[in-house]
N, C-alpha and C. Protein backbone atom coordinates (compact mmCIF):
# COMPACT_ATOMS: atom_id res chain seq x y z
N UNK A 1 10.87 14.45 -20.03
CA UNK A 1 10.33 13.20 -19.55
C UNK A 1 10.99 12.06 -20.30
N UNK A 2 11.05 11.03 -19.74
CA UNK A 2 12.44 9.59 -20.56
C UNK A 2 10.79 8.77 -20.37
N UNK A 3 10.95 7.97 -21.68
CA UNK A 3 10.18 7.08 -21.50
C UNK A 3 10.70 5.97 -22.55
N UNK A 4 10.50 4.69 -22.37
CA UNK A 4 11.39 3.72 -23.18
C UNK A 4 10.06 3.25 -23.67
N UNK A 5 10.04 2.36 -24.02
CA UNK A 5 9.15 1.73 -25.23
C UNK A 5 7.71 1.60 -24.59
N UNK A 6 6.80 2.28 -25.33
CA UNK A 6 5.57 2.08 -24.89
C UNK A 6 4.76 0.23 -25.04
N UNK A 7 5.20 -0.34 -25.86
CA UNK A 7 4.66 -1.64 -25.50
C UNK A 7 5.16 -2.58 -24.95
N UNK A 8 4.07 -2.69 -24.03
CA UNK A 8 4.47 -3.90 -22.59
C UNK A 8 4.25 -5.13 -22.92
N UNK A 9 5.48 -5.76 -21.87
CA UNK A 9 5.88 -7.06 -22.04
C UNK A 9 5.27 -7.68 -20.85
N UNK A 10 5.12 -8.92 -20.85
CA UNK A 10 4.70 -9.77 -19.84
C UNK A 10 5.52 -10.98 -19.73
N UNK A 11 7.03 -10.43 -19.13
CA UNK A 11 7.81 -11.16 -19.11
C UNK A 11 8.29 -11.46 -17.21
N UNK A 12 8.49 -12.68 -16.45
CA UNK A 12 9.01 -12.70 -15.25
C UNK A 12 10.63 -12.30 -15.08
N UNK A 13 10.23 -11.63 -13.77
CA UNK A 13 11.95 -10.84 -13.46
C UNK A 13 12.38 -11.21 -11.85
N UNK A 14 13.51 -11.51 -12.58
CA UNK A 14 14.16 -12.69 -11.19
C UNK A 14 14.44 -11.57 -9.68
N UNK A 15 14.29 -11.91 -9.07
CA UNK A 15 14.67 -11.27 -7.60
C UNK A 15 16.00 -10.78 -7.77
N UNK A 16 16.75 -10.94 -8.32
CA UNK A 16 18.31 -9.50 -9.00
C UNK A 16 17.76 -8.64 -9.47
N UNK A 17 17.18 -8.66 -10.58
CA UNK A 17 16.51 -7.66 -11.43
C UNK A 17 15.71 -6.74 -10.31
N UNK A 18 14.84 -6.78 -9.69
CA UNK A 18 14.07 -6.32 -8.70
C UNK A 18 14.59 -5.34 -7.92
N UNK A 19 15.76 -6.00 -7.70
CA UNK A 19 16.92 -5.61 -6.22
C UNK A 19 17.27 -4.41 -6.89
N UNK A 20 18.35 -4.67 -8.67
CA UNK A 20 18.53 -3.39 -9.23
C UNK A 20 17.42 -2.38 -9.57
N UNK A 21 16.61 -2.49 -9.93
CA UNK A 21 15.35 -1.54 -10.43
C UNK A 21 15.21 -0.64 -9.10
N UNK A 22 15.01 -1.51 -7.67
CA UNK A 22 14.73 -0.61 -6.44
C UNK A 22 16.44 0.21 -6.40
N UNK A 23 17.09 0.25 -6.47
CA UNK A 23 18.70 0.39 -6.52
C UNK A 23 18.57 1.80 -7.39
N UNK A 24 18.50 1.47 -8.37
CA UNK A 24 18.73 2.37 -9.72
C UNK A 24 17.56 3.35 -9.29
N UNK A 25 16.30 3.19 -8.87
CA UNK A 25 15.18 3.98 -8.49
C UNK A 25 15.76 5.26 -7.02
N UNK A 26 16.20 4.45 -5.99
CA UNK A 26 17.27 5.27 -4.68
C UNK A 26 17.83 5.86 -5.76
N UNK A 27 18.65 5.70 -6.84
CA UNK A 27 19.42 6.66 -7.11
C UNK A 27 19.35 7.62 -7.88
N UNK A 28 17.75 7.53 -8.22
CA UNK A 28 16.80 8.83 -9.15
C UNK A 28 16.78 9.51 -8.13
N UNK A 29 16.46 9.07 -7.10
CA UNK A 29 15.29 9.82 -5.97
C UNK A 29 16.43 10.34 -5.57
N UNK A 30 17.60 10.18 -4.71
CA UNK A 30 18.56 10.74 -4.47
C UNK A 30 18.87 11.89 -5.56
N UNK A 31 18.97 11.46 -6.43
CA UNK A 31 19.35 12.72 -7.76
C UNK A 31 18.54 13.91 -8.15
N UNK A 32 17.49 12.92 -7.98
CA UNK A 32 16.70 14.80 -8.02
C UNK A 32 16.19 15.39 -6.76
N UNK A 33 17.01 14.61 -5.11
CA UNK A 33 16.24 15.41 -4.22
C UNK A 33 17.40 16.16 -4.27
N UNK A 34 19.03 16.23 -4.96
CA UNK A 34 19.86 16.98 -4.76
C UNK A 34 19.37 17.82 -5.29
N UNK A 35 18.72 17.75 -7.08
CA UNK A 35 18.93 18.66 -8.12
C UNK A 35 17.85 19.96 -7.42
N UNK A 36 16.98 19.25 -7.23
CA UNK A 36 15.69 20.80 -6.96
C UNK A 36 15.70 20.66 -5.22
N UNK A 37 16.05 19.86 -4.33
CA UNK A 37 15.44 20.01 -2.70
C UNK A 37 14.47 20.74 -2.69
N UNK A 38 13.71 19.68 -3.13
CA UNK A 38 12.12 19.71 -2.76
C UNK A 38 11.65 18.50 -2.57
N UNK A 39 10.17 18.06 -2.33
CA UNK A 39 10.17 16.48 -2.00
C UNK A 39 9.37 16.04 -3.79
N UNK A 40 9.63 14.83 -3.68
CA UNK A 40 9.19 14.24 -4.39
C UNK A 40 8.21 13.34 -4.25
N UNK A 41 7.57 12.49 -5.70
CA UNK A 41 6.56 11.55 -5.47
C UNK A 41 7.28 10.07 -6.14
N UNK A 42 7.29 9.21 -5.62
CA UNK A 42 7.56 7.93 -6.34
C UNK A 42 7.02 6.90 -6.67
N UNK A 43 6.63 6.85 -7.96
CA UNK A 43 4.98 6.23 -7.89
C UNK A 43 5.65 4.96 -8.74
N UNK A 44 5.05 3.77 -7.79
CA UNK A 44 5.13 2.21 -8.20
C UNK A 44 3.75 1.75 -8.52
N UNK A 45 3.28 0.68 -8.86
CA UNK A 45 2.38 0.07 -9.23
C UNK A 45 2.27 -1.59 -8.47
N UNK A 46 1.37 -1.63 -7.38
CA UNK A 46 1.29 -2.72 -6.28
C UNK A 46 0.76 -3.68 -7.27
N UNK A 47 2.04 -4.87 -7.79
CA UNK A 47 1.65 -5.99 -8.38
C UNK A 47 2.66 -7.05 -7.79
N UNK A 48 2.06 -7.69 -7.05
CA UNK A 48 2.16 -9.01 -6.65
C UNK A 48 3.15 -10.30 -7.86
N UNK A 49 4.12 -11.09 -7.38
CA UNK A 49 4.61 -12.01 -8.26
C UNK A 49 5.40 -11.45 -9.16
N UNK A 50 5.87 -12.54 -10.41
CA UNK A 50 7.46 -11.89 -10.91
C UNK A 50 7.40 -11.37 -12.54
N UNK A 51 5.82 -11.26 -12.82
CA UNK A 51 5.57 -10.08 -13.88
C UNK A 51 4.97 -9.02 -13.28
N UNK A 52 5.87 -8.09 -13.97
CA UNK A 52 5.66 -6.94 -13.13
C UNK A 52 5.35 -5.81 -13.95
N UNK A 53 5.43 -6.01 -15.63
CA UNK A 53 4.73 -5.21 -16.59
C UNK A 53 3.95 -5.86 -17.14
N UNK A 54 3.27 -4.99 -18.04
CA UNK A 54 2.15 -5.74 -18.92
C UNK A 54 1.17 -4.40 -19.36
N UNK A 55 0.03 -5.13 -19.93
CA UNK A 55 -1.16 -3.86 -20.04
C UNK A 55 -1.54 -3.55 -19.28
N UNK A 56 -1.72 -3.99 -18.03
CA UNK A 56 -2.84 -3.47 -17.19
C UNK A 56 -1.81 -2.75 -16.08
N UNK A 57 -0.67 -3.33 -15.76
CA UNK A 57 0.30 -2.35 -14.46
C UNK A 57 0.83 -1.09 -15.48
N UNK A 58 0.74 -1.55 -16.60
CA UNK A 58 0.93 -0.04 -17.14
C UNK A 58 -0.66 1.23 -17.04
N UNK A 59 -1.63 0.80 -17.24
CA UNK A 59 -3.46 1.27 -17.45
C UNK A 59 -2.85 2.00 -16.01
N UNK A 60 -2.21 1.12 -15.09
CA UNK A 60 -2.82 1.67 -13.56
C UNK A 60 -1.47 2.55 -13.48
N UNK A 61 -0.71 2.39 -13.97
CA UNK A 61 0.36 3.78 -13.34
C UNK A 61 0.16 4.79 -14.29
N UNK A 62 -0.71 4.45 -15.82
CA UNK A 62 -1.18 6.00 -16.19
C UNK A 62 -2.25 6.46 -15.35
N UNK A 63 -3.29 6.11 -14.98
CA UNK A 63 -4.30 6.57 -14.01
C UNK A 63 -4.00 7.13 -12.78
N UNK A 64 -2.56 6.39 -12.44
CA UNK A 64 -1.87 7.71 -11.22
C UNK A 64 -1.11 8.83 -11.25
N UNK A 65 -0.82 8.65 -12.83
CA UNK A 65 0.00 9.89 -13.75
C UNK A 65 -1.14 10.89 -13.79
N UNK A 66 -2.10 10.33 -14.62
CA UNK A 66 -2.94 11.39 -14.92
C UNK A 66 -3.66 12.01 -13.60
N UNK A 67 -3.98 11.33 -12.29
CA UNK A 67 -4.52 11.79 -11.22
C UNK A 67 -3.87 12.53 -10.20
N UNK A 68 -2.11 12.33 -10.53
CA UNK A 68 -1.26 13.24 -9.81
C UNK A 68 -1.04 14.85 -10.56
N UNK A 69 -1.24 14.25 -12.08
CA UNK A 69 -1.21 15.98 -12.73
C UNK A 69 -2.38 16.78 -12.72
N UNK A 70 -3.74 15.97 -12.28
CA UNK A 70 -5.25 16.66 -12.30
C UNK A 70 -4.81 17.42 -10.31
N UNK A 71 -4.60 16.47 -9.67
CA UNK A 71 -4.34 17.02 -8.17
C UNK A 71 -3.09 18.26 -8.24
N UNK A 72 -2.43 18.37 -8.92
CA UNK A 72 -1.08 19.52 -8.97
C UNK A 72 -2.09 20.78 -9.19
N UNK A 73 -2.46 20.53 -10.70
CA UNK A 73 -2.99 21.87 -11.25
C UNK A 73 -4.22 22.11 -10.12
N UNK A 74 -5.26 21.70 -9.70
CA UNK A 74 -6.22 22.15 -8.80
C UNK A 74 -5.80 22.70 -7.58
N UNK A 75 -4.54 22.24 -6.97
CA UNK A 75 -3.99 23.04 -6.00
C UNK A 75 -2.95 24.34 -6.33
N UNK A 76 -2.51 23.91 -7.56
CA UNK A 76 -1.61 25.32 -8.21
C UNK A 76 -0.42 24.63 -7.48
N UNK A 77 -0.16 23.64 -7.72
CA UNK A 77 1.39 23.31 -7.07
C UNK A 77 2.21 23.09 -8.25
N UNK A 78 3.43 23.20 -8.29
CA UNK A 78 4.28 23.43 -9.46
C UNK A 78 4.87 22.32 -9.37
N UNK A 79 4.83 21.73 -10.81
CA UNK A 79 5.42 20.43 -11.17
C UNK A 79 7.27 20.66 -11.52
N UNK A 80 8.10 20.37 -10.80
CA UNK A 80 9.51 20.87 -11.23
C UNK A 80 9.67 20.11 -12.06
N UNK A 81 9.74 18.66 -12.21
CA UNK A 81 10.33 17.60 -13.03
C UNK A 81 9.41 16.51 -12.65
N UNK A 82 9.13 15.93 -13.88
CA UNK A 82 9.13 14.44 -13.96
C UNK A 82 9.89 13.49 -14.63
N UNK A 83 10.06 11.76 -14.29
CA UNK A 83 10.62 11.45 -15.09
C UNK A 83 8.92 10.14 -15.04
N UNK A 84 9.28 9.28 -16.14
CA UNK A 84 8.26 7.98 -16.47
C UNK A 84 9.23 7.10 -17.30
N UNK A 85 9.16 6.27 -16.27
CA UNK A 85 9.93 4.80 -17.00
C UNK A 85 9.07 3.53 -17.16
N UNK A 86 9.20 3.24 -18.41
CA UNK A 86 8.32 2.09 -18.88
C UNK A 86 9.41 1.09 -19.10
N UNK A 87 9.28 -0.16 -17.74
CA UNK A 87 10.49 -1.17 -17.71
C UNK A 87 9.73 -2.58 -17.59
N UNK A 88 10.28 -3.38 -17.87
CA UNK A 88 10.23 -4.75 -17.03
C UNK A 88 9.98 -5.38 -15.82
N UNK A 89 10.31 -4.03 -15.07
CA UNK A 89 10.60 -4.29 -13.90
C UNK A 89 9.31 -3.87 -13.12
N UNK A 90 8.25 -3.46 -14.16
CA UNK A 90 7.27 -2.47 -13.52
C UNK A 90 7.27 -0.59 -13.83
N UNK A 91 6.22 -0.61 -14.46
CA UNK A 91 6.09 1.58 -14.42
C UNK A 91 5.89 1.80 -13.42
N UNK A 92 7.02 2.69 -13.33
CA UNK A 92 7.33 3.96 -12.43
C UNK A 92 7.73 5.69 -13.16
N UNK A 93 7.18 6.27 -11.81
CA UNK A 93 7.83 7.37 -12.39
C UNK A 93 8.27 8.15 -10.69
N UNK A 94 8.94 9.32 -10.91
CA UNK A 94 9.39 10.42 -9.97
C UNK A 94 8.92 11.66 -10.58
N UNK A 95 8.00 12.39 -9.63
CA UNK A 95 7.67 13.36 -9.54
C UNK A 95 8.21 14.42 -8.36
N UNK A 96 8.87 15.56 -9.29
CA UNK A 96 9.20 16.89 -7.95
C UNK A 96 7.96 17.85 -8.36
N UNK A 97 8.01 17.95 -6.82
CA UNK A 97 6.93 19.30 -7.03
C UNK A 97 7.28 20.51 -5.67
N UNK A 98 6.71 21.50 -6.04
CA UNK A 98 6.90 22.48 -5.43
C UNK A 98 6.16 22.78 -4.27
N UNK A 99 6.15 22.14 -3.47
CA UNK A 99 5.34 21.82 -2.23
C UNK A 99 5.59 21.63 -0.82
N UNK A 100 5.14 21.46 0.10
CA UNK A 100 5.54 20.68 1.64
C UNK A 100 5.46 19.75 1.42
N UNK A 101 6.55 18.84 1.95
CA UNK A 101 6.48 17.08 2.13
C UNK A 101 5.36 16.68 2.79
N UNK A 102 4.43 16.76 3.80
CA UNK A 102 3.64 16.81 4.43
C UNK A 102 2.05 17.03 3.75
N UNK A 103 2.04 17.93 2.88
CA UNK A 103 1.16 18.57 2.07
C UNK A 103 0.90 17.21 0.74
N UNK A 104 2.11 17.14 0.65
CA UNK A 104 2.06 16.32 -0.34
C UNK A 104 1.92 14.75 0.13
N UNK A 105 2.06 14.27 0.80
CA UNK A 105 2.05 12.83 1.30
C UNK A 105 0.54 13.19 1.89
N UNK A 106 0.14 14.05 2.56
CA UNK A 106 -1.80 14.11 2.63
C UNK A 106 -2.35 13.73 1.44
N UNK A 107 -2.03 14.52 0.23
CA UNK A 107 -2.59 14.81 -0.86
C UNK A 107 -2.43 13.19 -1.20
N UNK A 108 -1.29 12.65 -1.29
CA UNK A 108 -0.87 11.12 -2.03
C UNK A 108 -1.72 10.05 -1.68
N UNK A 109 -1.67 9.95 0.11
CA UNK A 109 -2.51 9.16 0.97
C UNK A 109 -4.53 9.25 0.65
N UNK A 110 -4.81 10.62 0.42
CA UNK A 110 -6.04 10.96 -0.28
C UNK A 110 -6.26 9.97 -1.88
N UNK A 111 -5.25 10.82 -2.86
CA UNK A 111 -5.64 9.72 -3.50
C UNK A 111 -5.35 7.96 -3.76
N UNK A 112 -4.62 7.68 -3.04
CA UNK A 112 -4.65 6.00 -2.66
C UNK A 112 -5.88 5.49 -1.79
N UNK A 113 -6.39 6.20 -1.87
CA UNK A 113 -7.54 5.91 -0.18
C UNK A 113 -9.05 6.21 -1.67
N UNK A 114 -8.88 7.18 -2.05
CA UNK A 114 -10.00 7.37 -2.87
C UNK A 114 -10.39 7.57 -4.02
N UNK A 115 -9.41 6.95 -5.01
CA UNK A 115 -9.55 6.55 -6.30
C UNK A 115 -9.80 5.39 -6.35
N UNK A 116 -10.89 5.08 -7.37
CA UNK A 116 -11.36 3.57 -7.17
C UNK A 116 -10.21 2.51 -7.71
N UNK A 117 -9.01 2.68 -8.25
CA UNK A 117 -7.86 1.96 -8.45
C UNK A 117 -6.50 2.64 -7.57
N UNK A 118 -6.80 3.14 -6.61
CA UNK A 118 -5.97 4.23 -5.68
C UNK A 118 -5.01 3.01 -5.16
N UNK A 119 -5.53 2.03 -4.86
CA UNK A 119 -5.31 1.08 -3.80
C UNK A 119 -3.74 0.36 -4.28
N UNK A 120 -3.86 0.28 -5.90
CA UNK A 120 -2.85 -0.57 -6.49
C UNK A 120 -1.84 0.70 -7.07
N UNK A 121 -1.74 1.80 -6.08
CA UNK A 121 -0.77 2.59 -6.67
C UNK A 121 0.03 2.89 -5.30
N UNK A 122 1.72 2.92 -5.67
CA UNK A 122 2.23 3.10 -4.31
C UNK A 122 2.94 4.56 -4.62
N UNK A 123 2.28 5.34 -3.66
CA UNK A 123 2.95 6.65 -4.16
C UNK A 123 3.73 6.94 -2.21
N UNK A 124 4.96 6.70 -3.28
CA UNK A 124 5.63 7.24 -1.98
C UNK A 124 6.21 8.45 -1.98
N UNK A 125 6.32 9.45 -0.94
CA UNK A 125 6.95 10.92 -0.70
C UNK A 125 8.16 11.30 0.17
N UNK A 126 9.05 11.60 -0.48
CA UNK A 126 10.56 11.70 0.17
C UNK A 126 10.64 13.38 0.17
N UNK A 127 11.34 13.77 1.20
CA UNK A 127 11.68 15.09 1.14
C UNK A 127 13.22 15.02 2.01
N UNK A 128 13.31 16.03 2.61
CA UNK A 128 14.83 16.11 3.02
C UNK A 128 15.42 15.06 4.08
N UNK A 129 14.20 14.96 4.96
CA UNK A 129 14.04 13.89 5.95
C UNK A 129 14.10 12.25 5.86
N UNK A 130 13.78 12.41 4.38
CA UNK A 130 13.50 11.39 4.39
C UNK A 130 12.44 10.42 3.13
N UNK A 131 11.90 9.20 3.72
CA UNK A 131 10.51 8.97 3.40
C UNK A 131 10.05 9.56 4.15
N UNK A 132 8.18 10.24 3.84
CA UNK A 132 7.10 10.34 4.54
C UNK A 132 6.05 9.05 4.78
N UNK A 133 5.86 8.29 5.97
CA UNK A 133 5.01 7.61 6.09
C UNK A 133 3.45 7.82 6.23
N UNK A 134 2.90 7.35 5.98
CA UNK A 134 1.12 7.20 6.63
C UNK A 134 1.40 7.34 7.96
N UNK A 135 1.76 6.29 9.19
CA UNK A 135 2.17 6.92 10.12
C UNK A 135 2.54 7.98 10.97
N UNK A 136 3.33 8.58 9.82
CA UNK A 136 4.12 10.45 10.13
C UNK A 136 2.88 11.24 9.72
N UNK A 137 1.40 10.72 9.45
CA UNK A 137 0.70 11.60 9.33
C UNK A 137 -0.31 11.15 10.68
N UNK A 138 0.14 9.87 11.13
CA UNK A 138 -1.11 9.85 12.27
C UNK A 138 -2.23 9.02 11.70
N UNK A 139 -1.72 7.82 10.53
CA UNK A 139 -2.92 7.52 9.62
C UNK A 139 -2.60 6.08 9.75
N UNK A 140 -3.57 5.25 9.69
CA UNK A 140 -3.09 3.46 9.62
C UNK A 140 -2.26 3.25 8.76
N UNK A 141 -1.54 2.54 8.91
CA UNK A 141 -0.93 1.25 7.89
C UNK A 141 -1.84 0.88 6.10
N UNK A 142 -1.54 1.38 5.13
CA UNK A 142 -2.35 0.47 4.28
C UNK A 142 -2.86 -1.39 4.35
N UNK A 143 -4.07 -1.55 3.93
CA UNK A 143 -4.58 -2.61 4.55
C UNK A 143 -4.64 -4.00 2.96
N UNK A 144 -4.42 -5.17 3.52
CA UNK A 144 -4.37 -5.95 2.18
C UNK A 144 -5.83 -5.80 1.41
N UNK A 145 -5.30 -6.22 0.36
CA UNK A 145 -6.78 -6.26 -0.59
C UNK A 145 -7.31 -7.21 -0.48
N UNK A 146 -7.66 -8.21 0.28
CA UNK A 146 -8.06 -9.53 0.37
C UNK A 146 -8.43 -9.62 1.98
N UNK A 147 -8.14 -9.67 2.56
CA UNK A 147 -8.02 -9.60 3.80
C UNK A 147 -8.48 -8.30 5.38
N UNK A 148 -7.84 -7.40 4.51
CA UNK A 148 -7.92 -6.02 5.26
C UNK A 148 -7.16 -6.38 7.05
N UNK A 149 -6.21 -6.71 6.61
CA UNK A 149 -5.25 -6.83 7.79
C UNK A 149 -3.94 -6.07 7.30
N UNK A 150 -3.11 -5.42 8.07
CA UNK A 150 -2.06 -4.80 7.56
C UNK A 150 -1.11 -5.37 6.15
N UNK A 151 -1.44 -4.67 5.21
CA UNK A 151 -0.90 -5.19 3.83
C UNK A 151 1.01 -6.05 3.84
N UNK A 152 1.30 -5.37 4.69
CA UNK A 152 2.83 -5.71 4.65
C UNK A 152 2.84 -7.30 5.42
N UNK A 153 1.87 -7.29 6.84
CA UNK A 153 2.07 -8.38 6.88
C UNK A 153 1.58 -9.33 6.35
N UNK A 154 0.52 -9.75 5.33
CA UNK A 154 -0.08 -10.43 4.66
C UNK A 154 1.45 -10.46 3.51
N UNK A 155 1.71 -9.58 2.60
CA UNK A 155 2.91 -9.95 1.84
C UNK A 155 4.36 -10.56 2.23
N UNK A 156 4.69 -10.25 3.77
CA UNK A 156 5.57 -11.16 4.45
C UNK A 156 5.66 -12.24 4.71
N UNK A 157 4.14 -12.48 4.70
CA UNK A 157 3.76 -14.06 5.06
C UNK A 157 3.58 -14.78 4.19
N UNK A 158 3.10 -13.86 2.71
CA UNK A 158 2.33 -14.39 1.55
C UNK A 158 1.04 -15.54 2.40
N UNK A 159 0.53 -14.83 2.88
CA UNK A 159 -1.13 -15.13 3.16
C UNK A 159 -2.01 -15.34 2.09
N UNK A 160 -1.81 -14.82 1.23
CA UNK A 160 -2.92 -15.09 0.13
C UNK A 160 -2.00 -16.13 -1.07
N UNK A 161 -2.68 -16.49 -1.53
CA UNK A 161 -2.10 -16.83 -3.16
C UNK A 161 -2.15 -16.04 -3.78
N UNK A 162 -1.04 -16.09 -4.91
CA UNK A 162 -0.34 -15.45 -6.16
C UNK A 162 -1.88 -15.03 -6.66
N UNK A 163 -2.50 -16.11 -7.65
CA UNK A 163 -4.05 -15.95 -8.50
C UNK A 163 -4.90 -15.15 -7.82
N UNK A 164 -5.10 -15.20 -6.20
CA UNK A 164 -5.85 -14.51 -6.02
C UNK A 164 -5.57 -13.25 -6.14
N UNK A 165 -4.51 -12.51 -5.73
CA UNK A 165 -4.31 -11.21 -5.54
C UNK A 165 -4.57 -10.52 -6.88
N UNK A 166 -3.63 -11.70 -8.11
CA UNK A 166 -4.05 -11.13 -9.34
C UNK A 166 -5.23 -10.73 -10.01
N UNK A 167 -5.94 -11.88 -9.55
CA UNK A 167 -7.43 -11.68 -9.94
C UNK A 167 -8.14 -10.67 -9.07
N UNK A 168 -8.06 -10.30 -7.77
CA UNK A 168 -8.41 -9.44 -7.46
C UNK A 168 -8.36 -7.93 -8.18
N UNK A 169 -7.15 -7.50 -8.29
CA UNK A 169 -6.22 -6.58 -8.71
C UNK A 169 -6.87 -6.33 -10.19
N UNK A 170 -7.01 -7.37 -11.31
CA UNK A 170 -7.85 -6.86 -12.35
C UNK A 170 -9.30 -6.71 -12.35
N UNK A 171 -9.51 -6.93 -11.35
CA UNK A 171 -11.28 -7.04 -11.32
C UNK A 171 -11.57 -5.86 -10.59
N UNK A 172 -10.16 -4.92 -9.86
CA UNK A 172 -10.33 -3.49 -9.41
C UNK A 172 -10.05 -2.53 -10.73
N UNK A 173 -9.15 -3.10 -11.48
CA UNK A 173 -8.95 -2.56 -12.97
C UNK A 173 -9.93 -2.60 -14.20
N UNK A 174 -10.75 -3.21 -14.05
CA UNK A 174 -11.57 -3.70 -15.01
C UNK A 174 -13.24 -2.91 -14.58
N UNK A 175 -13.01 -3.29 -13.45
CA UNK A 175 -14.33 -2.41 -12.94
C UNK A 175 -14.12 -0.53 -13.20
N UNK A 176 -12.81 -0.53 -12.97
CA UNK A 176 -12.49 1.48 -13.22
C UNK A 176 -12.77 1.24 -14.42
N UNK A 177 -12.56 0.62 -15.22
CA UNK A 177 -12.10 0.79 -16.64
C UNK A 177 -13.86 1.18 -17.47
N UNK A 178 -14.80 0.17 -16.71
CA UNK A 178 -16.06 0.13 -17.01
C UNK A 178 -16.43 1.68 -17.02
N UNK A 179 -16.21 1.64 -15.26
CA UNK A 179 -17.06 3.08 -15.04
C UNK A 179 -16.52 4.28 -15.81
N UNK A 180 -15.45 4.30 -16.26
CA UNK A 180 -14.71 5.27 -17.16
C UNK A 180 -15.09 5.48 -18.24
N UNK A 181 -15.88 4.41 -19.04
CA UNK A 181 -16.25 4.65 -20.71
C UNK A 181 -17.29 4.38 -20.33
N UNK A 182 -18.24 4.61 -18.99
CA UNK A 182 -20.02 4.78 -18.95
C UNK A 182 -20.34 6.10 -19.35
């Protein structure tokens, strides 16, 4: 597992930076769908605006770390590789596992839908084909957090303000965080 410096910065990253991080990320995902061909998981952290680390987008991509390795072992699915990158640019990581693409994008879509911080995690699933969509399962569109109209088009439009989303977004973090040390 690669992991670079555990303490987060809360620094803004210009729309280049962004472009490379998604860039350099295609070319994990490409790399390890050669190394094992199997599908993978690619887990981002849905934060709005041009800080994109900090304490709390890091809190929420361990809570999808730890909820993707509690969902492996209960199904007995075999973890081939992970990697976890702690950047600037936002935590991410790539997960292979030993599974159906299909199987696994159910499983992903489950927990984004029903972890009470599910919502601010983007776990996407690539296999030979491809991406797997929500769609390719017959399932809606994810919906904005503010709104509940298709999330993509609310971020195309930027429908909401910057503050709000943020403030939304920790007050879904803050509330897990409660119920966690009740």
């Amino acid at each position: 597992m690669h992991a670079r410096s555990h303490t987060a910065t809360a620094v803004a990253v210009s729309l280049e930076e962004m472009l490379a991080a998604r860039e350099q990320r295609s070319a994990r995902q490409s790399a390890a769908l050669a190394r094992f061909d199997k599908p993978l998981v690619s887990m981002t952290v849905v934060m709005p605006g041009p800080v994109k680390d900090g304490a709390l987008p890091r809190r929420v991509l361990a809570a999808a770390l730890q909820e993707l390795e509690i969902m492996s072992k209960t199904r007995d699915w075999c973890v081939l590789w992970r990697e976890v990158l702690w950047q600037q640019t936002g935590p991410e990581a790539l997960y292979v596992l030993d599974v159906g693409a299909r199987s696994l994008k159910s499983a992903t879509v489950e927990l984004e839908d029903h972890h009470p911080i599910g919502r601010l995690w983007d776990l996407d699933v690539i296999g030979r084909q491809g991406h797997l969509s929500r769609q390719d399962l017959g399932l809606p569109a994810r919906r904005c957090l503010l709104c509940g109209q298709p999330a993509h088009a609310c971020s195309r439009s930027r429908a909401h303000r910057l503050e709000e989303l943020l403030s939304t977004i920790a007050k879904i973090v803050h509330g897990h965080d409660q119920r966690s040390a009740a």
